[in-house]
C-alpha atoms as a PDB file:
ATOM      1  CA  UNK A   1       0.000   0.000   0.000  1.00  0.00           C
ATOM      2  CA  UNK A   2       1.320   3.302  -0.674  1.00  0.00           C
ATOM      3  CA  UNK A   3       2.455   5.927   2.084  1.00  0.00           C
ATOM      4  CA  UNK A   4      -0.050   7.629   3.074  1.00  0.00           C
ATOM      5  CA  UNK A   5       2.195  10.416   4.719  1.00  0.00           C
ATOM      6  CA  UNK A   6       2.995  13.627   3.029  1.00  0.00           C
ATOM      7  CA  UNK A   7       3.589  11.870  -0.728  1.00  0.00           C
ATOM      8  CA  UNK A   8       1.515  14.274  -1.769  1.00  0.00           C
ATOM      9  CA  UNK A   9       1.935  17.435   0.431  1.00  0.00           C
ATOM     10  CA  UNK A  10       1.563  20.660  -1.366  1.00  0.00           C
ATOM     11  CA  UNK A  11       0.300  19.360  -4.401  1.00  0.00           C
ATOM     12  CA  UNK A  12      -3.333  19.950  -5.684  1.00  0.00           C
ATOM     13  CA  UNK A  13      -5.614  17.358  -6.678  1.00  0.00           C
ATOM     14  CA  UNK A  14      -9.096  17.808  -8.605  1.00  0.00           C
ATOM     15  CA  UNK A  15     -11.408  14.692  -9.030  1.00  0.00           C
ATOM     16  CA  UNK A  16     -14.653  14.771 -11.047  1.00  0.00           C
ATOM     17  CA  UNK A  17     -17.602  12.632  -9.901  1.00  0.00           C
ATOM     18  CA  UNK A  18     -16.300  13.161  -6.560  1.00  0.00           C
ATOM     19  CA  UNK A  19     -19.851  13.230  -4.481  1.00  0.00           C
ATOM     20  CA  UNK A  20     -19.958   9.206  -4.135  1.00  0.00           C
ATOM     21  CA  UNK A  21     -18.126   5.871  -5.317  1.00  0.00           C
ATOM     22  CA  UNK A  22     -15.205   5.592  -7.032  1.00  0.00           C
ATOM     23  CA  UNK A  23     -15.069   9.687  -6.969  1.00  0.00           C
ATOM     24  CA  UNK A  24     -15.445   9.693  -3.127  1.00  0.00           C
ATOM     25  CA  UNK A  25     -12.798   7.194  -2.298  1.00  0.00           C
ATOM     26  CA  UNK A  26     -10.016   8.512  -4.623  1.00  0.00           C
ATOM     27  CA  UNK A  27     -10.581  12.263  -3.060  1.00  0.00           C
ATOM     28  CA  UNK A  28     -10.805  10.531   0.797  1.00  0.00           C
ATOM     29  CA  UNK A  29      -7.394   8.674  -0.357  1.00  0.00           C
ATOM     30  CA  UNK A  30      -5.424  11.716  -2.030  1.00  0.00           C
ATOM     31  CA  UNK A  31      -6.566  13.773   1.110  1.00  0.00           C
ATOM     32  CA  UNK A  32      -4.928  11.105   3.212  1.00  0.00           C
ATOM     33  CA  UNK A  33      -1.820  11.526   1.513  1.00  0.00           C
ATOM     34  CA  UNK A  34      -1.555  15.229   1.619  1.00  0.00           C
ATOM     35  CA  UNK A  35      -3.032  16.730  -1.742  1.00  0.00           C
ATOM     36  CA  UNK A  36      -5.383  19.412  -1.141  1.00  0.00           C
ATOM     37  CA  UNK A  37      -8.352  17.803  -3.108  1.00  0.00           C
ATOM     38  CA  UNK A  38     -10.776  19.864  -5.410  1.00  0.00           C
ATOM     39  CA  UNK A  39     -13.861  18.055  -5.153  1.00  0.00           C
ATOM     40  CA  UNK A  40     -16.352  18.564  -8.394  1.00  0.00           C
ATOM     41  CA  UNK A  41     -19.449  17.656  -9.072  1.00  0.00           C
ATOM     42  CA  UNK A  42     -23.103  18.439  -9.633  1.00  0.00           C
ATOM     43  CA  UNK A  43     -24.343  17.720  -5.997  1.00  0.00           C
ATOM     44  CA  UNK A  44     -22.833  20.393  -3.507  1.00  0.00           C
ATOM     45  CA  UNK A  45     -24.488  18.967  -0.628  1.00  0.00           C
ATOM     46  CA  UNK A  46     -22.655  15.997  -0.836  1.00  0.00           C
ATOM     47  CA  UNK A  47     -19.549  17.276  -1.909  1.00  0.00           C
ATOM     48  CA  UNK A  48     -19.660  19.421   1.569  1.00  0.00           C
ATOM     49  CA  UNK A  49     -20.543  16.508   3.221  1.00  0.00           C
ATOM     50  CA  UNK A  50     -17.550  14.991   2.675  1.00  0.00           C
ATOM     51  CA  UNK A  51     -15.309  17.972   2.749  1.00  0.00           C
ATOM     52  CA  UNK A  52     -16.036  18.452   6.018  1.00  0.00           C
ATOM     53  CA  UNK A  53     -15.001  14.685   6.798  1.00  0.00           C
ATOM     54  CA  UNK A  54     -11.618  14.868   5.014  1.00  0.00           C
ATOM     55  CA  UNK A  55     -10.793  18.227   6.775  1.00  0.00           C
ATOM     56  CA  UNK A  56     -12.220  16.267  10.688  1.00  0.00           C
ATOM     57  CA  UNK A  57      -9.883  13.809   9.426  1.00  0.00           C
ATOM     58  CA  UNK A  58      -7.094  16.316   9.026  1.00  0.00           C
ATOM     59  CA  UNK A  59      -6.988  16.705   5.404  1.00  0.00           C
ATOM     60  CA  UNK A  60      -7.734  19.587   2.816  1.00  0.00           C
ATOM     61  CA  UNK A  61     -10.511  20.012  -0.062  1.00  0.00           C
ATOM     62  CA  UNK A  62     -12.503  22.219  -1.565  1.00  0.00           C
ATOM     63  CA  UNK A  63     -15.363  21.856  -3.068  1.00  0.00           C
ATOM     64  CA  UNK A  64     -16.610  23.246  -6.664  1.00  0.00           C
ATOM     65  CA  UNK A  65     -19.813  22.700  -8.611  1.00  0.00           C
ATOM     66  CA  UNK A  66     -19.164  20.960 -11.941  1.00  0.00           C
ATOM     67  CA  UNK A  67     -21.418  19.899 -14.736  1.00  0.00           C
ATOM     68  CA  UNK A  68     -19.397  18.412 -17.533  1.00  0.00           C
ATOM     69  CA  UNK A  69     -21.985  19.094 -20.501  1.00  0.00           C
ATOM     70  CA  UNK A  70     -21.273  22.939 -19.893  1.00  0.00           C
ATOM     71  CA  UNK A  71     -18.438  24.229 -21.624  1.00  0.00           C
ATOM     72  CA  UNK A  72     -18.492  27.500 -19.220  1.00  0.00           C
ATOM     73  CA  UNK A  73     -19.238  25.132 -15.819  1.00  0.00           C
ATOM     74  CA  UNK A  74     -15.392  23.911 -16.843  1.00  0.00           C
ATOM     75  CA  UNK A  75     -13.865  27.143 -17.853  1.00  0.00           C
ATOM     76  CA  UNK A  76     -14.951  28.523 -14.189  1.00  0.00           C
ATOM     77  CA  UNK A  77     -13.118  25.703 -12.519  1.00  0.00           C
ATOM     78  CA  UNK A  78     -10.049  26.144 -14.382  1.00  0.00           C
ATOM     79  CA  UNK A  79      -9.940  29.885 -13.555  1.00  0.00           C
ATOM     80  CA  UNK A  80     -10.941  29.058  -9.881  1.00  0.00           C
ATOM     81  CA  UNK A  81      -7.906  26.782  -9.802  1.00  0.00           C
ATOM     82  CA  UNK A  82      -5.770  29.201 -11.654  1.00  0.00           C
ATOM     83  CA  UNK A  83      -6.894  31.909  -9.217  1.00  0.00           C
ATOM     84  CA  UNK A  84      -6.634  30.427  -5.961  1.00  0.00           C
ATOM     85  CA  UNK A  85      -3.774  27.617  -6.764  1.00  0.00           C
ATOM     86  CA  UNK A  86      -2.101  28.608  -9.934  1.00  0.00           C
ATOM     87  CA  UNK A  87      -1.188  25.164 -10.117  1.00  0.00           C
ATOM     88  CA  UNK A  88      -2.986  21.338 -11.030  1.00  0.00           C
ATOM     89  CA  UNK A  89      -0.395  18.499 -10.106  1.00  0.00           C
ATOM     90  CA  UNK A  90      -3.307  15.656 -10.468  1.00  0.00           C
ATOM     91  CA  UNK A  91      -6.526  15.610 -12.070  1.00  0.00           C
ATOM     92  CA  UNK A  92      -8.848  12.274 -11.992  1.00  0.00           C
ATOM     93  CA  UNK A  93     -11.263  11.851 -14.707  1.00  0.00           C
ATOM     94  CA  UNK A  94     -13.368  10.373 -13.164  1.00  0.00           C
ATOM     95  CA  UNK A  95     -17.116  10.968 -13.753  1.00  0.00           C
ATOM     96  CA  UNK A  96     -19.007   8.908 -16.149  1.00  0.00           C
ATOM     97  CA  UNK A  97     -22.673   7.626 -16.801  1.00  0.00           C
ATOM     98  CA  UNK A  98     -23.892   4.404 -17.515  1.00  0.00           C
ATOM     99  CA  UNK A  99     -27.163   3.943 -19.818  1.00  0.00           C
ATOM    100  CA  UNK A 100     -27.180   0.143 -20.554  1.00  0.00           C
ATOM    101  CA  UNK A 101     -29.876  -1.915 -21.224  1.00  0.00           C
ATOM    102  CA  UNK A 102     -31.221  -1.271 -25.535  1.00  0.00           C
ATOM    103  CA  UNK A 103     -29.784  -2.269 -28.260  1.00  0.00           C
ATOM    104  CA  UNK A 104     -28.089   0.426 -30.022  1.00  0.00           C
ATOM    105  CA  UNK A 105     -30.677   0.583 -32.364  1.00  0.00           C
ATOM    106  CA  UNK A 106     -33.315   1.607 -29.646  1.00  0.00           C
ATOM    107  CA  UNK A 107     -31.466   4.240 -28.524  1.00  0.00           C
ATOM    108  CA  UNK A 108     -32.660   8.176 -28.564  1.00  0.00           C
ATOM    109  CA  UNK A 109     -30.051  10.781 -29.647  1.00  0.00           C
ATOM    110  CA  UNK A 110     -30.190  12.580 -26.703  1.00  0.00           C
ATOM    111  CA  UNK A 111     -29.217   9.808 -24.640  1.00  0.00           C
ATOM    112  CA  UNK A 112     -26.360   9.100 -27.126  1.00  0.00           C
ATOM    113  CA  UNK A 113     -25.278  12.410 -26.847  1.00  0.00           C
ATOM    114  CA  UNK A 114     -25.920  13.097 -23.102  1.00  0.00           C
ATOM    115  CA  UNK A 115     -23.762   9.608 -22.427  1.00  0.00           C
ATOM    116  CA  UNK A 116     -20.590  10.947 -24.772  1.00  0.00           C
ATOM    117  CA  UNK A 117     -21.064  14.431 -23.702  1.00  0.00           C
ATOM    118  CA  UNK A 118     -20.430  12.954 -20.199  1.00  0.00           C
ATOM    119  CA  UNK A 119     -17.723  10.391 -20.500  1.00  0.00           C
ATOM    120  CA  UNK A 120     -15.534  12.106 -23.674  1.00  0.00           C
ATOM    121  CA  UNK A 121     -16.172  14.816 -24.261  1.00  0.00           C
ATOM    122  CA  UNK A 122     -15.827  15.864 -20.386  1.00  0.00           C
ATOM    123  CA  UNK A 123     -12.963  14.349 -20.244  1.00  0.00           C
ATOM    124  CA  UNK A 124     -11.285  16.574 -23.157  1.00  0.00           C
ATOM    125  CA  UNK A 125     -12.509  19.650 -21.903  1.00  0.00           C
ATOM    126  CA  UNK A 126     -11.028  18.943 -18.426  1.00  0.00           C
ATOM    127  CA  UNK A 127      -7.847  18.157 -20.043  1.00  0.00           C
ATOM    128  CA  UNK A 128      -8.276  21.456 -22.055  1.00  0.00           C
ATOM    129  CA  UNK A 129      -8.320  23.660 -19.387  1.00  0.00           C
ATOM    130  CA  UNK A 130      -6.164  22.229 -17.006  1.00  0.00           C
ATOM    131  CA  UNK A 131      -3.199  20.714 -18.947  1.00  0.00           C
ATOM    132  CA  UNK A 132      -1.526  24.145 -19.232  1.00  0.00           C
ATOM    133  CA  UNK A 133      -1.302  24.411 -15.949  1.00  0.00           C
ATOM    134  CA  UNK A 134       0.916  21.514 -16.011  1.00  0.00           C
ATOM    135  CA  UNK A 135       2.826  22.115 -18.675  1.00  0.00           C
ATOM    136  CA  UNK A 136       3.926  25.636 -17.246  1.00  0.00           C
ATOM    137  CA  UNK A 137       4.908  23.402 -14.724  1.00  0.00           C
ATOM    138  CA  UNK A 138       6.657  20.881 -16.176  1.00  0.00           C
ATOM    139  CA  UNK A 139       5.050  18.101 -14.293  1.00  0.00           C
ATOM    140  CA  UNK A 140       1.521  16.434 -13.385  1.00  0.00           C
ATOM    141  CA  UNK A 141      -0.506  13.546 -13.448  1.00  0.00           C
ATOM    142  CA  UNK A 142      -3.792  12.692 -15.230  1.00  0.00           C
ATOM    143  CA  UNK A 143      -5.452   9.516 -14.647  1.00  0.00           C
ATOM    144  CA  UNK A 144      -8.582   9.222 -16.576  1.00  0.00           C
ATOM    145  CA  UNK A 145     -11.080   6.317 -14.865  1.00  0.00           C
ATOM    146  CA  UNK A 146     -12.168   3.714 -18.052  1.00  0.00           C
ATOM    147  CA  UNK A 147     -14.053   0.444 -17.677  1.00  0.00           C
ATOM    148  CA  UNK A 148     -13.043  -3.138 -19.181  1.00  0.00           C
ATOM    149  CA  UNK A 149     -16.028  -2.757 -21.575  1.00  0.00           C
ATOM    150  CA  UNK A 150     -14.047  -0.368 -23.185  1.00  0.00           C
ATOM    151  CA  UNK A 151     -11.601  -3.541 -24.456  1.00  0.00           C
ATOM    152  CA  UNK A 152     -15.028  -5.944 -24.458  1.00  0.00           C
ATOM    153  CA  UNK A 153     -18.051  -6.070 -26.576  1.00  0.00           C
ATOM    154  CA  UNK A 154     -21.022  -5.030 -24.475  1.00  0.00           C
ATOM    155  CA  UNK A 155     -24.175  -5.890 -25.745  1.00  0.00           C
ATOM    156  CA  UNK A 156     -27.153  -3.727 -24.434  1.00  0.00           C
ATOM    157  CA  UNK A 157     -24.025  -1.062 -23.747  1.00  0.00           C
ATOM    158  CA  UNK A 158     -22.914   0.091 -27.125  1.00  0.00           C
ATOM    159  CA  UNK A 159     -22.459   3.786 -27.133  1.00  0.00           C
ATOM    160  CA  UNK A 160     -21.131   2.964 -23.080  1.00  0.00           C
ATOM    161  CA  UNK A 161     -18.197   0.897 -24.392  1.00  0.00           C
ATOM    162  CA  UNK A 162     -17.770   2.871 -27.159  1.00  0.00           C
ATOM    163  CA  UNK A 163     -17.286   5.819 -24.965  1.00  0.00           C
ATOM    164  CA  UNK A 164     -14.853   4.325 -22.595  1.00  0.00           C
ATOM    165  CA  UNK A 165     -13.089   2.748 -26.166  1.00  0.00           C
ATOM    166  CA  UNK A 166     -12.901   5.953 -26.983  1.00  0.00           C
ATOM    167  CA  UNK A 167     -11.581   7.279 -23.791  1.00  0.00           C
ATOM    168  CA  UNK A 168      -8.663   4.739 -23.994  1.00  0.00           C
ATOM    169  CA  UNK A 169      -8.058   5.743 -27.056  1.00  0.00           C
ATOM    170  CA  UNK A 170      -7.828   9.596 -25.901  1.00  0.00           C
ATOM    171  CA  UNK A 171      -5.550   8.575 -23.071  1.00  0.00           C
ATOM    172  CA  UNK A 172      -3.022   7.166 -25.218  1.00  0.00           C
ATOM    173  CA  UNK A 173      -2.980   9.931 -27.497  1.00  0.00           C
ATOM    174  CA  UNK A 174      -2.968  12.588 -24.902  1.00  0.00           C
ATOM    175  CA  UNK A 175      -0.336  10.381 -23.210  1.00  0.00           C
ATOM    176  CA  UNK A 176       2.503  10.948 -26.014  1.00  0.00           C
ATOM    177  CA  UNK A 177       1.261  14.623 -26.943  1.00  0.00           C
ATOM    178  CA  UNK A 178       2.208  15.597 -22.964  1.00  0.00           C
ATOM    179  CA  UNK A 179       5.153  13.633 -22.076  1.00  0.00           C
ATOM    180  CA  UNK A 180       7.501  16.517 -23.392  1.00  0.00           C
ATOM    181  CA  UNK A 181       6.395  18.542 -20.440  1.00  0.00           C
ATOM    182  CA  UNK A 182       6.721  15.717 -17.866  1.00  0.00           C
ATOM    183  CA  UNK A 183       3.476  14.992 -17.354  1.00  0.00           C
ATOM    184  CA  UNK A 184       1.934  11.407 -17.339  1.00  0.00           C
ATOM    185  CA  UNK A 185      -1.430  10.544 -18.419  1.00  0.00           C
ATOM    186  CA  UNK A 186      -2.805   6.791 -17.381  1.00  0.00           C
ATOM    187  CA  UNK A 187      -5.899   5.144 -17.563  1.00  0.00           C
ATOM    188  CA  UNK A 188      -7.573   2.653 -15.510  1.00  0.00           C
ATOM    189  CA  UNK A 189      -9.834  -0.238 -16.358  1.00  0.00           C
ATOM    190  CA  UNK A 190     -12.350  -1.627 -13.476  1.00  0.00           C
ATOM    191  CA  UNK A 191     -14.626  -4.342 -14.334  1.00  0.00           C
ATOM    192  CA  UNK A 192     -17.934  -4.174 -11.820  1.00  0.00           C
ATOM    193  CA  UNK A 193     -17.030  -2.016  -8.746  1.00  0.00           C
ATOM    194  CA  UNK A 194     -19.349  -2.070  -6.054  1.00  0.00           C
ATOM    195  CA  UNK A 195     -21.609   1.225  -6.164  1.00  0.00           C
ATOM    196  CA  UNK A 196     -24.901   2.036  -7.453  1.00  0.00           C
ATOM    197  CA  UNK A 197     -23.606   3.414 -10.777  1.00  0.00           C
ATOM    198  CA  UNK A 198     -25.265   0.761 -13.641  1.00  0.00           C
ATOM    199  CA  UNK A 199     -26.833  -1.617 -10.782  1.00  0.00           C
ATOM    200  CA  UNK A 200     -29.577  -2.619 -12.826  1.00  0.00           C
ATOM    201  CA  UNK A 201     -30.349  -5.732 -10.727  1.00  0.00           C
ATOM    202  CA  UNK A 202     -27.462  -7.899 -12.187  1.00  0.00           C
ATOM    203  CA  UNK A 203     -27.547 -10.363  -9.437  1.00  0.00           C
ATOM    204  CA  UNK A 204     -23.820  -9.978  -8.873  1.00  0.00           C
ATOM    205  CA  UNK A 205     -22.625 -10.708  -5.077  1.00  0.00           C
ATOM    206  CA  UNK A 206     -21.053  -7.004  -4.105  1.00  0.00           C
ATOM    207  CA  UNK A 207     -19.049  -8.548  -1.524  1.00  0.00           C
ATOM    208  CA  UNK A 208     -16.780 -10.434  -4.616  1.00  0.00           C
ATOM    209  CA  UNK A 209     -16.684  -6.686  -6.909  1.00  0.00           C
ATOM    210  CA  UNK A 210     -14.345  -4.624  -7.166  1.00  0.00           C
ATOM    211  CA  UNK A 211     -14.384  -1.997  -4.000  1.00  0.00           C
ATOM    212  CA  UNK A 212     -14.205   2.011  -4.698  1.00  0.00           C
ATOM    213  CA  UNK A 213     -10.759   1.901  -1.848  1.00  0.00           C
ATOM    214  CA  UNK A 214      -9.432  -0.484  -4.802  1.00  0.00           C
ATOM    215  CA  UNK A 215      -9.626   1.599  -7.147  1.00  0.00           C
ATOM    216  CA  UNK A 216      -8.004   4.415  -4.864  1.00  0.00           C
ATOM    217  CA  UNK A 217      -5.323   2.211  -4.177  1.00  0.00           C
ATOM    218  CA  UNK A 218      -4.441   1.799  -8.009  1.00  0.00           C
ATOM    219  CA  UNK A 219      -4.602   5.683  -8.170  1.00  0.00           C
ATOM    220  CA  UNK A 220      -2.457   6.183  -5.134  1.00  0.00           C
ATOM    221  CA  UNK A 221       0.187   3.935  -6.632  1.00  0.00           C
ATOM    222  CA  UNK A 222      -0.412   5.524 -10.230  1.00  0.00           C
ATOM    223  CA  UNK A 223       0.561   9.181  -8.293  1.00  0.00           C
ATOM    224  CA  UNK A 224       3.630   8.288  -6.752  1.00  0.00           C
ATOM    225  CA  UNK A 225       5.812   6.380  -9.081  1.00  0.00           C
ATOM    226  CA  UNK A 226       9.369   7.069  -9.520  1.00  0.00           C
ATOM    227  CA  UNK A 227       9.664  10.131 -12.221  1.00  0.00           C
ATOM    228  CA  UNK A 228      11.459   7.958 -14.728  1.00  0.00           C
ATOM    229  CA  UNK A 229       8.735   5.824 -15.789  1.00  0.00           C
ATOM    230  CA  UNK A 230       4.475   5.627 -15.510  1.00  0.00           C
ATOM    231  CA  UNK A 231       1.983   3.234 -15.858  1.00  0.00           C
ATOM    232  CA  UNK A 232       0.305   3.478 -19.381  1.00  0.00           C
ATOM    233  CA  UNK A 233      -3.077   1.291 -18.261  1.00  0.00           C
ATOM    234  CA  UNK A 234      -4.446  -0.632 -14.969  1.00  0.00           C
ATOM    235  CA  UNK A 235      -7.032  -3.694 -15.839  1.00  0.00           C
ATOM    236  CA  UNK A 236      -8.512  -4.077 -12.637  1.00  0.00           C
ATOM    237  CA  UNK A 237     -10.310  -7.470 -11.955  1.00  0.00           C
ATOM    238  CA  UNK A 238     -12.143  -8.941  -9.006  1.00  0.00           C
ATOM    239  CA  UNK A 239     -10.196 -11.992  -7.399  1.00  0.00           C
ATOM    240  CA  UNK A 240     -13.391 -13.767  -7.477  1.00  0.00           C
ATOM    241  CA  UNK A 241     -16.161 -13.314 -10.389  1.00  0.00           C
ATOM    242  CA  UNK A 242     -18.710 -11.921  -8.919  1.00  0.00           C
END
């Protein structure tokens, strides 16, 4: 397990999705290592909620209202960030929907768009507005948070793998466009974590999924690697199927 000392002290962190799940754990885990976190995401009152936990705990955040289909919503963090930080050292891509369940065929637009617009295209425009930071910096870490459907087929789940194919495919890119600078850009795969995000009455035993703290885990190792090298992709598999 990585130290969770000062690893991180000084640096800031900002994680999308951060109100619950995967989100929540990552921000509780960067906290414990010293980041001051920037939580962001739709719901304030949870994001408060647990800003007030990390800082009982001893840790710092911040929170800041986020919604990833608004262009502006994204520009405002940025500038908050430039304004009261002038620096990013980690950002977590995290946030993502889930709308499984119809074939492709059977799918409205809107949801189509509403599902990209969410896990792509929020992704680039976080990436957009925060990668100069880093790159004035010379150094950084983004870690954008993918799914194994996006190396699967996923019937009922089309445009969901495809998005998360898609968001490999961005981290890779992005991955070799930033190294110049010294900044690392790695992506990590879960297969079913155990939150309410695309329940859908599966039947799956949540005791044998993948836990939010395990995903943490992968992201605290991801963050403090030696500086010669980083870790392009994570697959991260249950011991036991589910």
């Amino acid at each position: 397990m990585p130290n969770e000392g000062a690893n991180l002290k000084g640096q800031v962190a900002v994680v999308t999705g951060a109100a619950r799940g995967i989100g929540e754990a990552i921000s509780r885990r960067l906290a414990a290592m010293g980041a001051s976190v920037v939580l962001a995401a739709r719901d304030v009152t949870r994001l408060e909620r647990i800003r007030q936990e990390i800082e009982a705990d001893g840790g710092s955040a911040e929170t800041a209202q986020l919604d990833l289909l608004n262009e502006q919503s994204v520009a405002k963090l940025a500038e908050s960030l430039q304004r009261r930080h002038r620096r990013c050292d980690i950002l977590v891509n995290n946030a993502g929907i889930g709308i499984i369940g119809k074939p492709l065929h059977e799918m409205p637009s809107a949801e189509w768009d509403q599902l990209m617009g969410t896990n792509l295209r929020g992704p680039y425009l976080m990436i957009r507005a925060l990668a100069p930071l880093m790159i004035a910096a010379k150094s950084g870490h983004i870690i954008n948070i993918s799914s194994l459907s996006g190396h699967n087929p996923l019937p009922g789940g089309a445009a969901y793998a495809a998005s998360k194919w898609g968001l490999n495919g961005l981290t890779y890119s992005v991955a070799e466009e930033l190294r110049p600078h010294g900044i690392r850009v790695s992506v990590i795969a879960p297969g079913s974590v155990n939150t309410h995000f695309g329940d859908g009455g599966s039947g799956k035993n949540p005791d044998k999924k993948i836990q939010p703290d395990d995903v943490a885990h992968v992201v605290a190792m991801l963050v403090t690697q030696a500086p010669q090298s980083f870790v392009s992709e994570v697959l991260l598999r249950p011991t036991q199927k589910p």
